[in-house]
N, C-alpha and C. Protein backbone atom coordinates (compact mmCIF):
# COMPACT_ATOMS: atom_id res chain seq x y z
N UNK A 1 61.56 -141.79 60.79
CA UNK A 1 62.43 -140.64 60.73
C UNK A 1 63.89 -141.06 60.65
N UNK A 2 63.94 -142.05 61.23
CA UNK A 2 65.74 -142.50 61.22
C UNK A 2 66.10 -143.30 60.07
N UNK A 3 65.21 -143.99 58.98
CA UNK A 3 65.58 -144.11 58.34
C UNK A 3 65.83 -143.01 57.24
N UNK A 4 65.10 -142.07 56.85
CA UNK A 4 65.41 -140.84 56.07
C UNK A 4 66.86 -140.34 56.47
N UNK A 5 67.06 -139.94 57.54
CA UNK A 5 68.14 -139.67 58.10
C UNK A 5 69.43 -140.62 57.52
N UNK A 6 69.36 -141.91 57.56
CA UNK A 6 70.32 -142.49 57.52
C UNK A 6 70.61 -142.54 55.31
N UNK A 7 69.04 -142.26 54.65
CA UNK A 7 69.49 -142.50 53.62
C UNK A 7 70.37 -141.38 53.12
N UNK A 8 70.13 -140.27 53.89
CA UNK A 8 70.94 -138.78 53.40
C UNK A 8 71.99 -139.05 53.64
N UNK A 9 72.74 -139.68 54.95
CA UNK A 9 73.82 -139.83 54.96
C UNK A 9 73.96 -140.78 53.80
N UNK A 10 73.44 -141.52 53.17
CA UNK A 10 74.52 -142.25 51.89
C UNK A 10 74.52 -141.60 51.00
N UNK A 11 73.52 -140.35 50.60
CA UNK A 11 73.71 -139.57 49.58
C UNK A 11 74.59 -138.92 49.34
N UNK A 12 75.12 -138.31 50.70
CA UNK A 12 75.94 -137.12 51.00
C UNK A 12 77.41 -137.67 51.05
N UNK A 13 77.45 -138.78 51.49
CA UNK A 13 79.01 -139.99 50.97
C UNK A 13 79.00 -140.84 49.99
N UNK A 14 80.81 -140.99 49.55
CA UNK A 14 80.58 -141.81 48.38
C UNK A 14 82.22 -142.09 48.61
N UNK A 15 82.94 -142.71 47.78
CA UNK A 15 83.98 -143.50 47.38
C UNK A 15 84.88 -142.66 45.75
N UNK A 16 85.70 -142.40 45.75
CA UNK A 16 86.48 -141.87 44.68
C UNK A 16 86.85 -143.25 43.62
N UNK A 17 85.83 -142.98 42.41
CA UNK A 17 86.50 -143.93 41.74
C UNK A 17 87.79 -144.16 41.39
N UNK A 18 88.84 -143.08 41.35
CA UNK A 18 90.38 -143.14 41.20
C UNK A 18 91.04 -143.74 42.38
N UNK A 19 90.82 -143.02 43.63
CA UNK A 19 91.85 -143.55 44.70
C UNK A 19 90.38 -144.37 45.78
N UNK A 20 89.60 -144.26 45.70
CA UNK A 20 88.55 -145.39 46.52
C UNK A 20 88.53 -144.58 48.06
N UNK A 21 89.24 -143.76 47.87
CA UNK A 21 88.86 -142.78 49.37
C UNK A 21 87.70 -142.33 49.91
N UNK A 22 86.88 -142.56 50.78
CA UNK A 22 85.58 -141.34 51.21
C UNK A 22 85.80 -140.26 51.04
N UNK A 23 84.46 -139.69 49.88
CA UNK A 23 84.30 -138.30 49.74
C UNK A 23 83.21 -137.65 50.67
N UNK A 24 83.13 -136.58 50.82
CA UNK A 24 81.66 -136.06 51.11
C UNK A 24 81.30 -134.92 49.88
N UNK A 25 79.80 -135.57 49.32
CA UNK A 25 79.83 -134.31 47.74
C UNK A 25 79.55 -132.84 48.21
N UNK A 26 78.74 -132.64 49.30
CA UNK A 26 78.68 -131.30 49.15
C UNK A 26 79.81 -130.38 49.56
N UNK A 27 81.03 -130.91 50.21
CA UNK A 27 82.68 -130.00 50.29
C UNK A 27 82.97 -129.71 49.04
N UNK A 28 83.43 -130.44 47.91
CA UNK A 28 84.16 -130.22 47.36
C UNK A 28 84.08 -130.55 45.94
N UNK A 29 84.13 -130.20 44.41
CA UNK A 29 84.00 -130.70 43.19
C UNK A 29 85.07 -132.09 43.11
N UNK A 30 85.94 -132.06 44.34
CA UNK A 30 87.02 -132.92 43.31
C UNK A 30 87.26 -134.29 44.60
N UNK A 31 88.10 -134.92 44.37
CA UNK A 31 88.84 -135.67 45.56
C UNK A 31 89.48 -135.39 46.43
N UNK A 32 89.49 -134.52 47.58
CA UNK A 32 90.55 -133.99 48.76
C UNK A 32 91.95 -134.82 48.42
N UNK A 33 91.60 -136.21 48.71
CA UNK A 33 92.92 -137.33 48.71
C UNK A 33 93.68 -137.69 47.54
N UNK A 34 93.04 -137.06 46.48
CA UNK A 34 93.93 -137.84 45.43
C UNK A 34 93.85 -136.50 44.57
N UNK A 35 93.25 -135.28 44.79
CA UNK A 35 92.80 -134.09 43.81
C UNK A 35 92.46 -134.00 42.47
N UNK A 36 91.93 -135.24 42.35
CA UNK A 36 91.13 -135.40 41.17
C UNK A 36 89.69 -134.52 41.04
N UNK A 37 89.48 -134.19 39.90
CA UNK A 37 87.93 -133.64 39.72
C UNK A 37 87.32 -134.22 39.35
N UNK A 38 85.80 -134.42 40.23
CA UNK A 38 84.79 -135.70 40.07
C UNK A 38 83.46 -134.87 39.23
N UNK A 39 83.19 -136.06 38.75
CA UNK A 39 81.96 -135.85 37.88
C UNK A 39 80.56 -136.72 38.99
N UNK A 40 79.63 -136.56 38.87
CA UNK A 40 78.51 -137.06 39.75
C UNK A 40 77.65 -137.63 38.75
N UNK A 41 77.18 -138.44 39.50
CA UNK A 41 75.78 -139.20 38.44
C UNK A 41 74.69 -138.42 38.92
N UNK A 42 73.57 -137.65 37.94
CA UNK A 42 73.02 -137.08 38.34
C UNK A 42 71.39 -137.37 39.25
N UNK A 43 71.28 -139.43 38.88
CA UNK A 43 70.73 -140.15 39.21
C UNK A 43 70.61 -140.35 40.72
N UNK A 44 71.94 -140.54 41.20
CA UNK A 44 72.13 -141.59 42.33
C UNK A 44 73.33 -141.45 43.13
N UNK A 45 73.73 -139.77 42.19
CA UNK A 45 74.63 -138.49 42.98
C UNK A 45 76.34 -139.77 43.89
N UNK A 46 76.53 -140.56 42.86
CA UNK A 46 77.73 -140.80 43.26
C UNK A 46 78.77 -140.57 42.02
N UNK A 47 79.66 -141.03 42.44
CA UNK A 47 80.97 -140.05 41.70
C UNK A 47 81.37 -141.29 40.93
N UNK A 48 81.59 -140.91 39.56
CA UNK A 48 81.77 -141.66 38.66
C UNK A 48 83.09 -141.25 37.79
N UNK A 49 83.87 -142.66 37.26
CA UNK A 49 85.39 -142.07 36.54
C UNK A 49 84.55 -140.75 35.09
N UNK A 50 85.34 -140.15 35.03
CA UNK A 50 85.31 -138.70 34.29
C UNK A 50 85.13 -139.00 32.64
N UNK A 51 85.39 -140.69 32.09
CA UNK A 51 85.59 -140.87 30.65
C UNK A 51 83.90 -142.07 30.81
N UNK A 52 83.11 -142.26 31.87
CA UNK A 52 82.12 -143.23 31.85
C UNK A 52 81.09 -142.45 30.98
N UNK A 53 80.19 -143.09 30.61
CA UNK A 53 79.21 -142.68 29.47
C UNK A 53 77.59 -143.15 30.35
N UNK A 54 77.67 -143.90 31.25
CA UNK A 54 76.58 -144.61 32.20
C UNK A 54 77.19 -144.73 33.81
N UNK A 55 76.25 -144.68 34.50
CA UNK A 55 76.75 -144.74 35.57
C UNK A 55 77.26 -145.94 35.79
N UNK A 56 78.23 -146.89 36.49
CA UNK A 56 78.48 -148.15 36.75
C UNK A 56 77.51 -148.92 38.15
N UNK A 57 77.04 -147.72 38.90
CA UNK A 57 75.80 -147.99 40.27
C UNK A 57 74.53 -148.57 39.49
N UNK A 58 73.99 -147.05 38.79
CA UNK A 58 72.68 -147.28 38.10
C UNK A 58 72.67 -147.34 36.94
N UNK A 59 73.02 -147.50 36.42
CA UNK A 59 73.02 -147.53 35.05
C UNK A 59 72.52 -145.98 34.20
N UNK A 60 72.36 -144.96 34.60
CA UNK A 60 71.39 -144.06 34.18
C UNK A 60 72.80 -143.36 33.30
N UNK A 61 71.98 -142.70 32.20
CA UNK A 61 73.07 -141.82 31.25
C UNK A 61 73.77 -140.80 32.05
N UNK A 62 75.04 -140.20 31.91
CA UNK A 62 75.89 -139.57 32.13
C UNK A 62 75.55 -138.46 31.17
N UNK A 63 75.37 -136.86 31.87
CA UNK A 63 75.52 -135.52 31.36
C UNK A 63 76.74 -135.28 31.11
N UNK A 64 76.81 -134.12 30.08
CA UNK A 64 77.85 -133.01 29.89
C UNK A 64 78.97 -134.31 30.21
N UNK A 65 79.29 -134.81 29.06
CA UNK A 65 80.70 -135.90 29.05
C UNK A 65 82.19 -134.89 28.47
């Protein structure tokens, strides 16, 4: 059980590829710290720069570019 637990928490955090700040995805579309608007990998649900075509984590294709 505690590991499930702990993997949600990495789902649910991530890193701003612009300013490298902790996000949490389900607050907000964009960056609190830097107010950028983030795009998500729909793979592996971390936040990826807005002009990427693949994720740079997983490699998986990038939607709606």
């Amino acid at each position: 059980m505690k590991e499930g637990k702990e993997s949600k928490e990495m789902v649910r955090k991530c890193r701003c590829p612009y300013c490298d700040e902790e996000i949490i995805l389900a607050e907000f579309p964009y960056c609190q710290p830097c107010g950028v608007t983030l795009r998500y990998c729909s793979h592996c649900h971390i936040a990826v720069p807005r002009e990427a075509e693949v994720c740079p984590e997983c490699g998986a294709k990038l939607e709606g570019k």
